[in-house]
PDB file of N, CA and C in Angstrom:
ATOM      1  N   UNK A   1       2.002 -15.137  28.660  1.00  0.00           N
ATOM      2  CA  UNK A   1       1.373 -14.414  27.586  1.00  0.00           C
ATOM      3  C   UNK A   1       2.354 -14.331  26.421  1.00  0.00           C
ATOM      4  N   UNK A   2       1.705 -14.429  25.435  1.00  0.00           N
ATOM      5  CA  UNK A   2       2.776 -14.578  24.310  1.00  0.00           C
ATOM      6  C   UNK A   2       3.345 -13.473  23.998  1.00  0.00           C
ATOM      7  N   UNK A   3       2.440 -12.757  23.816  1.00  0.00           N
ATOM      8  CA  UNK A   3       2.722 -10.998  23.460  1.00  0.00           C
ATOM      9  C   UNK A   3       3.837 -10.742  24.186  1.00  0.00           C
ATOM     10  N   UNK A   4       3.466 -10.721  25.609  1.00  0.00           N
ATOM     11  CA  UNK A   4       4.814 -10.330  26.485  1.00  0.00           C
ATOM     12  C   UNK A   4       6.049 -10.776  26.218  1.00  0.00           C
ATOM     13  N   UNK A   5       5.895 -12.147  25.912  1.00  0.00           N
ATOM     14  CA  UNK A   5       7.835 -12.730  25.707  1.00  0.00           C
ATOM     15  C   UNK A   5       8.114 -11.931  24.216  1.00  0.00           C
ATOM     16  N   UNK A   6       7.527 -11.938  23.204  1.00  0.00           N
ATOM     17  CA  UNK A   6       7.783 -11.176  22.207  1.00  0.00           C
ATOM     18  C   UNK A   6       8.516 -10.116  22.415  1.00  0.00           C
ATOM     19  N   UNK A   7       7.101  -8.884  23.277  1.00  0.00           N
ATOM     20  CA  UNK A   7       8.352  -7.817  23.559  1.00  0.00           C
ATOM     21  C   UNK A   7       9.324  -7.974  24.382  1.00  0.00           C
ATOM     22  N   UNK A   8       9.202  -8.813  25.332  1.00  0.00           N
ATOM     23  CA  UNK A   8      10.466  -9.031  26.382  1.00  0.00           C
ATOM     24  C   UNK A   8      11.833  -9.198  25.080  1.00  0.00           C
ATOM     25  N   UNK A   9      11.710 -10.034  24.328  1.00  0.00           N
ATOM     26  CA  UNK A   9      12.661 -10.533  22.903  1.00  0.00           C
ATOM     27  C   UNK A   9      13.032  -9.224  22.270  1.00  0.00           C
ATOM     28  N   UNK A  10      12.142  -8.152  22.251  1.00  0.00           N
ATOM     29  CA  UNK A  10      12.375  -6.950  21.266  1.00  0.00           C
ATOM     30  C   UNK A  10      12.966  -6.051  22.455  1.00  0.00           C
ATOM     31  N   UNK A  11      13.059  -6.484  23.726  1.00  0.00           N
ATOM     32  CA  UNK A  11      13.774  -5.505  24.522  1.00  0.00           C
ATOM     33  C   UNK A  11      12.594  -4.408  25.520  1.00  0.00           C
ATOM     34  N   UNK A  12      11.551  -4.557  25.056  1.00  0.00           N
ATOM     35  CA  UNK A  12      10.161  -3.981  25.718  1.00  0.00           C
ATOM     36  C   UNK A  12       9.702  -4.704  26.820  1.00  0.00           C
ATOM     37  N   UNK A  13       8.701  -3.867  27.564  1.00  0.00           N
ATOM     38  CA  UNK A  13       7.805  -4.569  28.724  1.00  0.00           C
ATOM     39  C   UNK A  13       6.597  -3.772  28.662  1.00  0.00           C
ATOM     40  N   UNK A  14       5.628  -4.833  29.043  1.00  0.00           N
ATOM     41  CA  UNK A  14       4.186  -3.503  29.308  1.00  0.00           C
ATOM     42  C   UNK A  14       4.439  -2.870  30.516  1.00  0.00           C
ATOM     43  N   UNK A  15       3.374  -1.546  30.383  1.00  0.00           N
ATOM     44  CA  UNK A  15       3.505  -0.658  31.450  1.00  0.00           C
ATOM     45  C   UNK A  15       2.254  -0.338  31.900  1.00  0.00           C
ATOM     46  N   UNK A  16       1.281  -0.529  30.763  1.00  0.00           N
ATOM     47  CA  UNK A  16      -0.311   0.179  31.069  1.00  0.00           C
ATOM     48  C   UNK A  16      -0.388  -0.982  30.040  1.00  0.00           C
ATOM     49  N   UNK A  17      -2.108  -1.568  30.466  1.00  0.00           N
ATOM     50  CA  UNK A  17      -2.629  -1.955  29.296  1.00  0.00           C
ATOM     51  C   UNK A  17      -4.316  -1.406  29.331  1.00  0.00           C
ATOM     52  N   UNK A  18      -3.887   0.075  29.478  1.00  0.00           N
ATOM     53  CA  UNK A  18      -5.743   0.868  29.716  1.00  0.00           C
ATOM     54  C   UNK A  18      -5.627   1.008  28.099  1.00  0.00           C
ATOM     55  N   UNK A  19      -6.563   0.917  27.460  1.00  0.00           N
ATOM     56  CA  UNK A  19      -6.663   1.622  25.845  1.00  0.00           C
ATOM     57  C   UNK A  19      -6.099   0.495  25.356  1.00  0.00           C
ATOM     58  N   UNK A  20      -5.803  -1.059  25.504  1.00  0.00           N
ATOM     59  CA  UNK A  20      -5.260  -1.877  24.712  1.00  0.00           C
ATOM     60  C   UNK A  20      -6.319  -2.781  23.843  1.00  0.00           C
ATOM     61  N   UNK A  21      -7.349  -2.950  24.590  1.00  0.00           N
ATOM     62  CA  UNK A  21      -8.389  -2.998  23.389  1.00  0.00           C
ATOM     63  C   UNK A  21      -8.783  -2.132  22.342  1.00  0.00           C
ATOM     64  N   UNK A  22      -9.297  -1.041  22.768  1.00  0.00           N
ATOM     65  CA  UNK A  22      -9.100  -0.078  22.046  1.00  0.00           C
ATOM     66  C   UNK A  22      -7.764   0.279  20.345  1.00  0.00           C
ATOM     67  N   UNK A  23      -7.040   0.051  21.277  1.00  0.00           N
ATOM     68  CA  UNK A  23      -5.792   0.326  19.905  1.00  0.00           C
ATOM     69  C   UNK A  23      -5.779  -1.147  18.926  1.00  0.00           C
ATOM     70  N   UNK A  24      -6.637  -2.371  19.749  1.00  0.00           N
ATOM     71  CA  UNK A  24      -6.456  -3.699  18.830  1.00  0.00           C
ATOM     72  C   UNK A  24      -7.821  -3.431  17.982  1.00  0.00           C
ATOM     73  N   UNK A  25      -8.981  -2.952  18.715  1.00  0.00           N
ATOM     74  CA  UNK A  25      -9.981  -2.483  17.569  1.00  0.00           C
ATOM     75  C   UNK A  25     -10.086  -2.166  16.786  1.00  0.00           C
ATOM     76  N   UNK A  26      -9.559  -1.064  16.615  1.00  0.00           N
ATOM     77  CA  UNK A  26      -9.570   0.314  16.242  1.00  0.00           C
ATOM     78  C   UNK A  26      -8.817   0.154  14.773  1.00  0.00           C
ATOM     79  N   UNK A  27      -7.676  -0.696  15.123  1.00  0.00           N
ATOM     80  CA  UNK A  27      -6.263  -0.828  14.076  1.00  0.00           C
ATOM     81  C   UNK A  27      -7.036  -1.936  13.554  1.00  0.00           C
ATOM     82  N   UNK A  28      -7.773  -3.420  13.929  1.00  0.00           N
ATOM     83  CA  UNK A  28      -8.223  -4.580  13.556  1.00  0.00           C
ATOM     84  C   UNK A  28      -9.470  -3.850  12.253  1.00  0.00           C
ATOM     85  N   UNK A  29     -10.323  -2.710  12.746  1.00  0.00           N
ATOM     86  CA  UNK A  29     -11.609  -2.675  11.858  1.00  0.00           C
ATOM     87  C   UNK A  29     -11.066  -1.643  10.550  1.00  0.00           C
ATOM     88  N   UNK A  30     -10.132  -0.605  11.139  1.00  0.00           N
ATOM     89  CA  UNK A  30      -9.431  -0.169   9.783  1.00  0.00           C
ATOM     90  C   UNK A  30      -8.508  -1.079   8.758  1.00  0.00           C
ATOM     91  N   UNK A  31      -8.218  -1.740   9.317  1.00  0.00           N
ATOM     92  CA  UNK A  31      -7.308  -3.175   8.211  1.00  0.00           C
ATOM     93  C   UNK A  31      -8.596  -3.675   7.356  1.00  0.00           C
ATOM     94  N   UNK A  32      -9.350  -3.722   8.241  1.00  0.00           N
ATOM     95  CA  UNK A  32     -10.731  -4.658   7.692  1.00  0.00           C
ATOM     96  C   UNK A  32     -11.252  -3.576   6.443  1.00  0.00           C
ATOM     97  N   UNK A  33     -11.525  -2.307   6.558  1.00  0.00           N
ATOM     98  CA  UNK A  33     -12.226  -1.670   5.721  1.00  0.00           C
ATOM     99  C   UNK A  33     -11.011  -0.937   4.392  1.00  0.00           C
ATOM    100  N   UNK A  34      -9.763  -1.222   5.072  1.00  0.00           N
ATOM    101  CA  UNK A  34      -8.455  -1.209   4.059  1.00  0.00           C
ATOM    102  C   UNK A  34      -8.642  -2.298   2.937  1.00  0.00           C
ATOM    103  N   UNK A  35      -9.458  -3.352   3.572  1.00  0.00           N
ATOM    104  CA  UNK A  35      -9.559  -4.963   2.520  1.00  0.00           C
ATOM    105  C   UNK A  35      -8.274  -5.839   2.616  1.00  0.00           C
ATOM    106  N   UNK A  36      -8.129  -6.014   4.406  1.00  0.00           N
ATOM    107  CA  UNK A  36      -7.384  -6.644   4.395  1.00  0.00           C
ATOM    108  C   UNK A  36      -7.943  -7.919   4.846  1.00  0.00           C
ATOM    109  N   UNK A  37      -7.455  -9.128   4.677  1.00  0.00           N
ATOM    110  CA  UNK A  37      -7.943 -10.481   4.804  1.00  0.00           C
ATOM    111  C   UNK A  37      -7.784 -10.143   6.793  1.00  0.00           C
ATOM    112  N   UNK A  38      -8.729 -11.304   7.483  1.00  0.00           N
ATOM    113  CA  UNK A  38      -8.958 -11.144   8.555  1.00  0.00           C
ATOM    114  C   UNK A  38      -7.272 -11.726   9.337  1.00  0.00           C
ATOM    115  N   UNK A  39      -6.948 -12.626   8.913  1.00  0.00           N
ATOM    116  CA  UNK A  39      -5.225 -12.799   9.658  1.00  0.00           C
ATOM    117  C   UNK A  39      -4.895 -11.634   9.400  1.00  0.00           C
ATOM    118  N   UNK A  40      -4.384 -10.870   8.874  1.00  0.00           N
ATOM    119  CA  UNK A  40      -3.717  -9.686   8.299  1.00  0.00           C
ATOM    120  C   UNK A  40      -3.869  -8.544   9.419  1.00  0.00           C
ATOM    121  N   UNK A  41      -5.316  -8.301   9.295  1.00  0.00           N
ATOM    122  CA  UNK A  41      -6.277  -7.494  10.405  1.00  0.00           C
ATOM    123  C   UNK A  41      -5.872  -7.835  11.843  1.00  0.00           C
ATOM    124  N   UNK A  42      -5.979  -8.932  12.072  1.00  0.00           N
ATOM    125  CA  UNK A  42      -5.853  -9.519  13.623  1.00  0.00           C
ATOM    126  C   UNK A  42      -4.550  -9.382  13.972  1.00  0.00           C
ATOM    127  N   UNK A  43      -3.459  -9.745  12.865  1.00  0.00           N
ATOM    128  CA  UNK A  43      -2.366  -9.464  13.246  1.00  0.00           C
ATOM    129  C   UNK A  43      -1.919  -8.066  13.206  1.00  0.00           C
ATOM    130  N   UNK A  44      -2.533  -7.249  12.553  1.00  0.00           N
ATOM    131  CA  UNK A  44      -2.382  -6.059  12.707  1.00  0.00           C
ATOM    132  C   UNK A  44      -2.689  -5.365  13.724  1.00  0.00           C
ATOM    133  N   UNK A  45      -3.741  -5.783  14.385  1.00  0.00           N
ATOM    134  CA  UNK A  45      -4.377  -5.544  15.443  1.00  0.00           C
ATOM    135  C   UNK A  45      -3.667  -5.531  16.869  1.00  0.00           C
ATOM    136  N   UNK A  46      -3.000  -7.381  16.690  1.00  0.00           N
ATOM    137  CA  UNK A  46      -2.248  -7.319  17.532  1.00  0.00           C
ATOM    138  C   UNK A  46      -1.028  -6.584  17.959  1.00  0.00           C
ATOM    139  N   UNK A  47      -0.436  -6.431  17.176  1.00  0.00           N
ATOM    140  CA  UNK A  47       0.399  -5.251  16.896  1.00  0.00           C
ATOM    141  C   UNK A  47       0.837  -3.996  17.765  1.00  0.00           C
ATOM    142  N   UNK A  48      -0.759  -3.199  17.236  1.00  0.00           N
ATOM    143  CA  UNK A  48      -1.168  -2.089  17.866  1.00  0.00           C
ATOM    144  C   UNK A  48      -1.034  -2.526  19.380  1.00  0.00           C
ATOM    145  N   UNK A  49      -1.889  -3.332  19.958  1.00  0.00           N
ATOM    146  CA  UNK A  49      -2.583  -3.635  21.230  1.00  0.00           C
ATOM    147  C   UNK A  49      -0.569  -3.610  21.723  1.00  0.00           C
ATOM    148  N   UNK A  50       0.060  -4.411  21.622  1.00  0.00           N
ATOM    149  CA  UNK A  50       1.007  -4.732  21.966  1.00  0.00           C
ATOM    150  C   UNK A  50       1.804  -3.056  22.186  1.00  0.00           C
ATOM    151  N   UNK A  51       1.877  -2.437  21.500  1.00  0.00           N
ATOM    152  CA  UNK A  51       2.417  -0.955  20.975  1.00  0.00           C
ATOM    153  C   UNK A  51       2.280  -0.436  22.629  1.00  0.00           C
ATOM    154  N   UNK A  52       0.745  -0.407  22.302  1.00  0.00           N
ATOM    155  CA  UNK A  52       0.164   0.704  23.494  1.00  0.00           C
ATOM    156  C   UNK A  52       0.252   0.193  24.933  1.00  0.00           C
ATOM    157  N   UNK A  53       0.472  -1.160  25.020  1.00  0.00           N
ATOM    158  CA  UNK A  53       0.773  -1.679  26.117  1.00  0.00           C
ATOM    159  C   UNK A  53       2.254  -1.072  26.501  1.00  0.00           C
ATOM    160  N   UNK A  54       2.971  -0.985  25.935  1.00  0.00           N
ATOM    161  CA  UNK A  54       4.627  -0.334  26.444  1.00  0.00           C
ATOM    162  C   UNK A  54       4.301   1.294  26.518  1.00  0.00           C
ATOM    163  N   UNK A  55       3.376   1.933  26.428  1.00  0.00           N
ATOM    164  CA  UNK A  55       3.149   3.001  26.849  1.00  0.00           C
ATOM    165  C   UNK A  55       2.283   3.259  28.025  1.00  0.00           C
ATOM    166  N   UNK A  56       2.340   4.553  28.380  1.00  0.00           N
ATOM    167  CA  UNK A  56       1.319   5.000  29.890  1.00  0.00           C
ATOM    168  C   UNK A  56       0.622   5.840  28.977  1.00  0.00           C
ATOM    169  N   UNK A  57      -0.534   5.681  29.766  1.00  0.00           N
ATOM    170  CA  UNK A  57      -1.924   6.395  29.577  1.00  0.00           C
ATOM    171  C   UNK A  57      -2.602   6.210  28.156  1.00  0.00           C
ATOM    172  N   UNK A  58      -3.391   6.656  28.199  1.00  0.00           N
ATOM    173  CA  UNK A  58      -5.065   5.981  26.959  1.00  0.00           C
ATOM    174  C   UNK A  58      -4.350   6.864  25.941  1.00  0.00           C
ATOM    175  N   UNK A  59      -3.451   7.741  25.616  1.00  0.00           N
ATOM    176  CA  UNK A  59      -3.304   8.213  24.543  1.00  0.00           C
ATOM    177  C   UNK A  59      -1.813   6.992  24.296  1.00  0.00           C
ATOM    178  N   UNK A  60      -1.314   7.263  22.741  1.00  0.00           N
ATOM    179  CA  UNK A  60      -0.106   6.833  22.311  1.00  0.00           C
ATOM    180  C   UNK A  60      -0.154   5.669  21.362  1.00  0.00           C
ATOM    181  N   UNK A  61      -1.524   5.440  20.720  1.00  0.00           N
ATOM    182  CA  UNK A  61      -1.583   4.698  19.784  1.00  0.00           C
ATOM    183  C   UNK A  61      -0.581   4.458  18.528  1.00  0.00           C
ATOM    184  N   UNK A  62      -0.201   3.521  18.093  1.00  0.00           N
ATOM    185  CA  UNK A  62       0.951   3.652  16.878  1.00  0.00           C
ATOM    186  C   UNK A  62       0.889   4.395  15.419  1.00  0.00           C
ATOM    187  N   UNK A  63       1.514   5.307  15.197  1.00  0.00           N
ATOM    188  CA  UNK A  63       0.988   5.127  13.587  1.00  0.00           C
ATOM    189  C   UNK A  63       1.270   4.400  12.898  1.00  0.00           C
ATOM    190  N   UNK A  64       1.104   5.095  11.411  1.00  0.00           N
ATOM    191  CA  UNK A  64       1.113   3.839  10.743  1.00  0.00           C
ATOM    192  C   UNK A  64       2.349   3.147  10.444  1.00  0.00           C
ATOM    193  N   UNK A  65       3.507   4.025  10.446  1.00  0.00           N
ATOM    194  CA  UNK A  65       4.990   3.923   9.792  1.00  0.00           C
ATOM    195  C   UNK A  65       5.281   2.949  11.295  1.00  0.00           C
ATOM    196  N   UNK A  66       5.161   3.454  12.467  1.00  0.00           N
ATOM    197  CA  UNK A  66       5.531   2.672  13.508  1.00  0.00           C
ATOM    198  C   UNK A  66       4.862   1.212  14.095  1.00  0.00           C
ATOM    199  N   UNK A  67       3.353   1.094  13.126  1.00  0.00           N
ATOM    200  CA  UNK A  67       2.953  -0.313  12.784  1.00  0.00           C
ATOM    201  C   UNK A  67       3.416  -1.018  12.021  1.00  0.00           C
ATOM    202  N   UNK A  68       4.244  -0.767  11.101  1.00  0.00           N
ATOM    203  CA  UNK A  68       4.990  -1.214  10.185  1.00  0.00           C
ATOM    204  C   UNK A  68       6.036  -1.515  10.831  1.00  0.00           C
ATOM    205  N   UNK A  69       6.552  -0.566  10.622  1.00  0.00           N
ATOM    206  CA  UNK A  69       7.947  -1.197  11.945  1.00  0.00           C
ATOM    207  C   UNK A  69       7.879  -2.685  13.480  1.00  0.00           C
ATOM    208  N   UNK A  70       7.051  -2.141  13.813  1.00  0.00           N
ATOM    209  CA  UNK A  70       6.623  -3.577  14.733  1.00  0.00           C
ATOM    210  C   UNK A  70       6.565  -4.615  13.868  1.00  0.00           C
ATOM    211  N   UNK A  71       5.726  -4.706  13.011  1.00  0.00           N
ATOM    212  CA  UNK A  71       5.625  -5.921  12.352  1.00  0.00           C
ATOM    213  C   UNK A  71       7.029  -6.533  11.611  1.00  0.00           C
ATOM    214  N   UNK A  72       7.587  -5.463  11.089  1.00  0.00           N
ATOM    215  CA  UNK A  72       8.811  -6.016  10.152  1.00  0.00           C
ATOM    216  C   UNK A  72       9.711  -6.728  11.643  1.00  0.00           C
ATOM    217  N   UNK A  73       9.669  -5.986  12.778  1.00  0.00           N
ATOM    218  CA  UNK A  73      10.707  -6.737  14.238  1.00  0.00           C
ATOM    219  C   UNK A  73       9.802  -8.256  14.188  1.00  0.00           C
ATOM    220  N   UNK A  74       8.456  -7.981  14.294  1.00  0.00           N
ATOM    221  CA  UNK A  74       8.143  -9.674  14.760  1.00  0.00           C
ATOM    222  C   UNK A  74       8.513 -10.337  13.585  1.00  0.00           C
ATOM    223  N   UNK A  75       8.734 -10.353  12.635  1.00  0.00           N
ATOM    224  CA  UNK A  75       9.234 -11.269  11.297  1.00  0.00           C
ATOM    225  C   UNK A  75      10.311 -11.502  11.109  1.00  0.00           C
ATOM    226  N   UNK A  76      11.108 -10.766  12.439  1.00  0.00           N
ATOM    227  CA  UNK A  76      12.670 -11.019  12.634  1.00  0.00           C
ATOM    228  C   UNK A  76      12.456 -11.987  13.336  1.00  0.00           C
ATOM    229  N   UNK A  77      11.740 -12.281  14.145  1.00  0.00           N
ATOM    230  CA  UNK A  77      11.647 -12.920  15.410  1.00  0.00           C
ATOM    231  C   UNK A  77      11.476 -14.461  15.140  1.00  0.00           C
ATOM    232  N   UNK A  78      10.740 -14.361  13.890  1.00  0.00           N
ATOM    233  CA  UNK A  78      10.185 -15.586  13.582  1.00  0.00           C
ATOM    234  C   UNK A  78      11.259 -16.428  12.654  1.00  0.00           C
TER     235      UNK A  78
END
């Protein structure tokens, strides 16, 4: 899974992935109604999904400052 070596790279692992659709939705349809182009969204999306996967239980979605932050690490990565 790609996601996984990513965070494995950022030093993370999943732990739960209950609520990981959820947090890729959720973050994907607010980008969308922000007017963000659909890569933007998806990658934003992914993001999230990835977030909540290194957490336990259906709560712990990212905000926004800490979606930001993820993203600026994967652009290290790249």
């Amino acid at each position: 899974m790609v996601v996984e070596s990513h965070l494995e790279r950022l030093g993370r692992r999943v732990v739960d992935t209950v609520g990981c659709g959820d947090a890729f939705i959720g973050t994907f349809a607010a980008s969308k109604v922000m007017g963000l182009e659909d890569d933007e969204a998806l990658r934003r999306g992914c993001a999230a999904d990835s977030f909540k996967a290194t957490r336990k239980g259906t709560r712990g979605d990212p905000t926004s400052y800490e979606l930001d932050q993820i993203l600026l690490e994967w652009e290290a990565l790249e």
